[in-house]
C-alpha atoms as a PDB file:
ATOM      1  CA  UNK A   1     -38.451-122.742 175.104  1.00  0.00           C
ATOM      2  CA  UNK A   2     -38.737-119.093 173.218  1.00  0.00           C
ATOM      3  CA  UNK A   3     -41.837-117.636 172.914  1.00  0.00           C
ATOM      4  CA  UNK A   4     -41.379-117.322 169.018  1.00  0.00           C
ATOM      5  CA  UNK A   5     -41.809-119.841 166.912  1.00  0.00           C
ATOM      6  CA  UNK A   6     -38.445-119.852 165.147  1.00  0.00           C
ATOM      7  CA  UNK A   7     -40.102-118.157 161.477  1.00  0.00           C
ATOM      8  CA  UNK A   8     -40.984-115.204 159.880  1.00  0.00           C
ATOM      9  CA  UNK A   9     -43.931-115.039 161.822  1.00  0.00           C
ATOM     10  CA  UNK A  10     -43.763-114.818 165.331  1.00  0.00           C
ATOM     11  CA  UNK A  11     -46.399-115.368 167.499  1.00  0.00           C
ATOM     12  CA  UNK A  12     -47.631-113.037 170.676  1.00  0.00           C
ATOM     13  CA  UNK A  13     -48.170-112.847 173.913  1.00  0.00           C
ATOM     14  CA  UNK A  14     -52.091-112.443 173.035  1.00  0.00           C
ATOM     15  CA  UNK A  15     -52.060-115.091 169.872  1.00  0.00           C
ATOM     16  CA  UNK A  16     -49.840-117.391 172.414  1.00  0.00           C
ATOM     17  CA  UNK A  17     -53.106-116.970 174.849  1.00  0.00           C
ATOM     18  CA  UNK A  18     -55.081-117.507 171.643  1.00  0.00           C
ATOM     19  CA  UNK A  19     -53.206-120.474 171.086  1.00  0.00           C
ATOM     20  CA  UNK A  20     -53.506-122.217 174.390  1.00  0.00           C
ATOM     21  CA  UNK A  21     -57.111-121.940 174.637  1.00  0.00           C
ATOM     22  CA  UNK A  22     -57.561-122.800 171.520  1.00  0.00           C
ATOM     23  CA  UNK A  23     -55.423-126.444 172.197  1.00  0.00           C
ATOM     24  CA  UNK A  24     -57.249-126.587 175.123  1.00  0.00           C
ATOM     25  CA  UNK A  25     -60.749-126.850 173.336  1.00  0.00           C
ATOM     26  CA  UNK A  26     -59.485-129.363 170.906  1.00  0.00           C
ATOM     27  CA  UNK A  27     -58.160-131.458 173.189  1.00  0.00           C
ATOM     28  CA  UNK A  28     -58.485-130.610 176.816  1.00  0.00           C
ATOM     29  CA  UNK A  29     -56.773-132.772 179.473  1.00  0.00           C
ATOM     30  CA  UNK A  30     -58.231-135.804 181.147  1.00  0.00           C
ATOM     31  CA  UNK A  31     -60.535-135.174 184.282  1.00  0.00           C
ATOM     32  CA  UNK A  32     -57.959-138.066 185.586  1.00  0.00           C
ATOM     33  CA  UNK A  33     -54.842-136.004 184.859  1.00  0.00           C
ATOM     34  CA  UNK A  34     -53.257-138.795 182.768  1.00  0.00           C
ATOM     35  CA  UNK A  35     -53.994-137.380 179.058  1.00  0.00           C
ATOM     36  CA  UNK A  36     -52.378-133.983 178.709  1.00  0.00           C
ATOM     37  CA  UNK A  37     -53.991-131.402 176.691  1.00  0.00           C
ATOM     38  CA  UNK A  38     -53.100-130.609 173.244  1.00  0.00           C
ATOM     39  CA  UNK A  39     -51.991-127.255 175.036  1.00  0.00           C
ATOM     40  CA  UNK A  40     -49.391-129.593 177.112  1.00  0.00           C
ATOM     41  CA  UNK A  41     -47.414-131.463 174.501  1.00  0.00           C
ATOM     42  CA  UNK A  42     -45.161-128.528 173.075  1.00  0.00           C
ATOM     43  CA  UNK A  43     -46.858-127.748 170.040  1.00  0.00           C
ATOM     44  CA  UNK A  44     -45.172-124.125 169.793  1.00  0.00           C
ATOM     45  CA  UNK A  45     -41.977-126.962 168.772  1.00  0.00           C
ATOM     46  CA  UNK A  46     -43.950-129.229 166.837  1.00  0.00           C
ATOM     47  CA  UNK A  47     -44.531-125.925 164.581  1.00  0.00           C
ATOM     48  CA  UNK A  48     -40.736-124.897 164.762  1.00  0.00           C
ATOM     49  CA  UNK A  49     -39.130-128.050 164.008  1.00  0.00           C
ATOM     50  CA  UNK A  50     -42.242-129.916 161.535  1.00  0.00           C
ATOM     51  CA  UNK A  51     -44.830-127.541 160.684  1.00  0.00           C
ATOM     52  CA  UNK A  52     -42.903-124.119 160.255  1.00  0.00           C
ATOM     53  CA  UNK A  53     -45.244-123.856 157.006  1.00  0.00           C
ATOM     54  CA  UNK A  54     -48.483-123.870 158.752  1.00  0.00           C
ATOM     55  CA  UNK A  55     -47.162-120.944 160.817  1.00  0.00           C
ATOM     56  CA  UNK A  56     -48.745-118.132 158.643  1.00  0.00           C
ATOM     57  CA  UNK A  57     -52.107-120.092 158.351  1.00  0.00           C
ATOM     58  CA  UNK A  58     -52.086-120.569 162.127  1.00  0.00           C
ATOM     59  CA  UNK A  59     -51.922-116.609 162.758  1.00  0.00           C
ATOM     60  CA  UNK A  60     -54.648-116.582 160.330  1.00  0.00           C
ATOM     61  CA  UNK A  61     -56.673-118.618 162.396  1.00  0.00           C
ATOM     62  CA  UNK A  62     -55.947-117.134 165.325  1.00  0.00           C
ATOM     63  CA  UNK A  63     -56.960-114.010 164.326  1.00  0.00           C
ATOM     64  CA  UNK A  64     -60.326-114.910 163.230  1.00  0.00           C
ATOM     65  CA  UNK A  65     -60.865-115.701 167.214  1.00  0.00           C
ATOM     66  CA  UNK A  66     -62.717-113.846 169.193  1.00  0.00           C
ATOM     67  CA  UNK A  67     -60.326-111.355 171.389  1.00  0.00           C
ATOM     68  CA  UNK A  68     -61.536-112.105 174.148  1.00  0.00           C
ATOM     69  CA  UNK A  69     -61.836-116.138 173.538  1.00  0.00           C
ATOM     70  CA  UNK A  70     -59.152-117.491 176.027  1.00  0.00           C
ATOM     71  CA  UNK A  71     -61.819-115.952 178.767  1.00  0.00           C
ATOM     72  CA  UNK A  72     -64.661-117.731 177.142  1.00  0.00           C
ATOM     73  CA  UNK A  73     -65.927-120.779 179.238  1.00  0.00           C
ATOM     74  CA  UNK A  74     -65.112-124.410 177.499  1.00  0.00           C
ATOM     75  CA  UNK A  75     -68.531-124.871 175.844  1.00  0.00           C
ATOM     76  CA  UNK A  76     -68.530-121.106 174.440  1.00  0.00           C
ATOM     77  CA  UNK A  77     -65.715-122.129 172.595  1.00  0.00           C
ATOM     78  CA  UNK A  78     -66.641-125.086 171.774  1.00  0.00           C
ATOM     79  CA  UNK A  79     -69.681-123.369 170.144  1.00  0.00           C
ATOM     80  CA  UNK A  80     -67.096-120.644 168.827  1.00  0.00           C
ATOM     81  CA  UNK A  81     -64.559-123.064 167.021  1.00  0.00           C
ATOM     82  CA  UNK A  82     -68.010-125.200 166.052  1.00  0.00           C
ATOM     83  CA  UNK A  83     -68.772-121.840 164.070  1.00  0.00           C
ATOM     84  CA  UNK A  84     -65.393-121.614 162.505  1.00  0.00           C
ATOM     85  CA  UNK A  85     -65.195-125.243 161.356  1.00  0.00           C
ATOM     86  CA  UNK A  86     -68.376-124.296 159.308  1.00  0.00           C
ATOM     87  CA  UNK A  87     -67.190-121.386 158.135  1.00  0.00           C
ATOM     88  CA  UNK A  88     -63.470-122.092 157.336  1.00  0.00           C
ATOM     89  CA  UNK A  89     -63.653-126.009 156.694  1.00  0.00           C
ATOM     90  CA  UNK A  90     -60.556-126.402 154.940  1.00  0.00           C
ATOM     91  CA  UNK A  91     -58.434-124.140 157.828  1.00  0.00           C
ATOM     92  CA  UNK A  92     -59.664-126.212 160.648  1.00  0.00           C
ATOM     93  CA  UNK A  93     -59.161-129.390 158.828  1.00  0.00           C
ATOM     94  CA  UNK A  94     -55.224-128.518 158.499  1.00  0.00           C
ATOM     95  CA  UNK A  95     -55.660-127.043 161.813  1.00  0.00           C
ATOM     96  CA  UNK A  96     -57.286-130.418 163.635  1.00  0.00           C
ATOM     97  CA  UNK A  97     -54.491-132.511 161.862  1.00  0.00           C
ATOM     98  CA  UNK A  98     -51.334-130.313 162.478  1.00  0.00           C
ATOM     99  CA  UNK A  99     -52.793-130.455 166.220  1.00  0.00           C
ATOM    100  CA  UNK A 100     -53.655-134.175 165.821  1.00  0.00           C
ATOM    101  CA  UNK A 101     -50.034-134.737 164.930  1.00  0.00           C
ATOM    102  CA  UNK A 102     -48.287-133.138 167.118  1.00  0.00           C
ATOM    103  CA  UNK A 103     -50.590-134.927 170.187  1.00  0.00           C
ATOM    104  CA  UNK A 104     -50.178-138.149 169.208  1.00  0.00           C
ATOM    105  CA  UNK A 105     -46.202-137.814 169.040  1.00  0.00           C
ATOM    106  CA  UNK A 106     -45.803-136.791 171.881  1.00  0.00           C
ATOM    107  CA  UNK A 107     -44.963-139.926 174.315  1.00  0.00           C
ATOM    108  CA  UNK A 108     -46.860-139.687 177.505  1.00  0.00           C
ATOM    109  CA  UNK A 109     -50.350-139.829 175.438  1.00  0.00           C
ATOM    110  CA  UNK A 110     -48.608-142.643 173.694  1.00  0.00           C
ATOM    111  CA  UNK A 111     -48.055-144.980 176.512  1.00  0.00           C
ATOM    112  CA  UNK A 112     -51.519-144.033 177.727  1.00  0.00           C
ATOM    113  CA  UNK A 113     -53.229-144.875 174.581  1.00  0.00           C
ATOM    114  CA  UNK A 114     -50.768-148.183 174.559  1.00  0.00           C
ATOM    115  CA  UNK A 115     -48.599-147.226 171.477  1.00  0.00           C
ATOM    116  CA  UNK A 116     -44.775-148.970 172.550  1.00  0.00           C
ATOM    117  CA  UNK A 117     -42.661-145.285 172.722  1.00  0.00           C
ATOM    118  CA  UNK A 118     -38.836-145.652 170.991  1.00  0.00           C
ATOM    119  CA  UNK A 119     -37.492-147.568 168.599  1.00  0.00           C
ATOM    120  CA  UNK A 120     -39.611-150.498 167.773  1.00  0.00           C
ATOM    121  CA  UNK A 121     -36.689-152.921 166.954  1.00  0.00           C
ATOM    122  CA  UNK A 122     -36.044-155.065 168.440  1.00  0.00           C
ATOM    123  CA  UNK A 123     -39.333-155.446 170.358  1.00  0.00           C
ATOM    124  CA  UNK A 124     -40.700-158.547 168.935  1.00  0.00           C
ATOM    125  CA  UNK A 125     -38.111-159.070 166.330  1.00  0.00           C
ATOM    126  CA  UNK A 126     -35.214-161.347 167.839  1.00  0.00           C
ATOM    127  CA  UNK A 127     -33.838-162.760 164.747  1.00  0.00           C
ATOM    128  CA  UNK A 128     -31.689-165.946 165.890  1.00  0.00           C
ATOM    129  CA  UNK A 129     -27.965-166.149 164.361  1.00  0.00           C
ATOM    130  CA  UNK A 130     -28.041-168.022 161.239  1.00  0.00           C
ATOM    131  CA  UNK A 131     -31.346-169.377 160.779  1.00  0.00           C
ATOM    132  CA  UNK A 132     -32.401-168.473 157.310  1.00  0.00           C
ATOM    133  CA  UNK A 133     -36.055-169.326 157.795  1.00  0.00           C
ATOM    134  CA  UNK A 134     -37.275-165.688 156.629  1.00  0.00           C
ATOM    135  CA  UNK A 135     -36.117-166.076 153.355  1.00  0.00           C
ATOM    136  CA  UNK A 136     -38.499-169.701 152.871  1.00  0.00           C
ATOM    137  CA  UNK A 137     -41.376-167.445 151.313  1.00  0.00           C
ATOM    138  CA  UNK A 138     -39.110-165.376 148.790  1.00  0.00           C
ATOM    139  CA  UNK A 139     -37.622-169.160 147.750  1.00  0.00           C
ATOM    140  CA  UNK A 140     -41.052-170.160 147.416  1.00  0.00           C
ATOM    141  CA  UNK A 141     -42.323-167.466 145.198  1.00  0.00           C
ATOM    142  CA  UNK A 142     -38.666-167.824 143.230  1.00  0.00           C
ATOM    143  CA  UNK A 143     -40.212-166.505 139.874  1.00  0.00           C
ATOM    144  CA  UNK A 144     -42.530-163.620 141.554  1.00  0.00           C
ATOM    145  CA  UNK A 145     -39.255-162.433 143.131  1.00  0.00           C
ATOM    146  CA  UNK A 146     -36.856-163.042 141.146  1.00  0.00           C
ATOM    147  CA  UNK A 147     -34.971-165.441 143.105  1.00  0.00           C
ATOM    148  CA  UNK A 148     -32.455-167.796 141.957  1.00  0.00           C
ATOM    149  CA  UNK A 149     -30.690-170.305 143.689  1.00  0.00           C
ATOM    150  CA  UNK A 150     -26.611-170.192 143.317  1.00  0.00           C
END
């Protein structure tokens, strides 16, 4: 995958380090190894393909960050993006749920967390040939509906 986000605004090799760190902090991986971080789920895609809007704000955000932030131990940026969030509440609101999206699309956190991954049909729904049992509540509410009999 390109290292630009496929927009007007690309990001760089420092905002892309930026970037990382700052997925990391929001949602690091699992001591376990079997939740990926935020920084693990392609989220450089997620913007190109769903979020190319948010693009501009994200370079925004990312240059509020401290330089030298990717260097900064976990709970200094914790503390760091704690201090942003108070200061920019709106920003990391769209910022937590553009990340928050993009994470919980992504399959492998979804069969961790027990969401079924694919198409949902036809798990659960096995409709047998010919029975016409499903319509029995739109007959029974006929008027509600609208439903009349032939």
């Amino acid at each position: 995958m390109p290292d630009l986000v496929s927009t007007d605004h690309p990001i760089s090799d420092q905002q892309q380090s930026l970037l990382t760190a700052l997925l990391d902090t929001l949602i690091p991986a699992s001591k376990d190894g079997t939740m990926p971080s935020a920084a693990d789920v392609e989220f450089k895609y997620y913007l190109s393909t769903q979020a190319a809007d948010f693009v501009a704000d994200l370079t925004i955000i990312l240059g509020q960050l401290d330089p030298v932030f990717a260097d900064l131990s976990l709970s200094e940026r914790c503390e760091e993006l704690t201090e942003f969030s108070a200061n920019e509440p709106q920003a990391f609101q769209n910022l937590l749920s553009r990340v928050y999206d993009c994470y919980y699309q992504d399959d492998r956190v979804r069969r961790e967390i027990g969401v079924v991954t694919g198409a949902v049909f036809p798990q659960g729904n096995q409709l047998i040939p010919g029975d016409l049992t499903l319509l029995d509540p739109v007959i029974e509410n006929a008027t509600r509906h609208g439903y009349r009999k032939t």
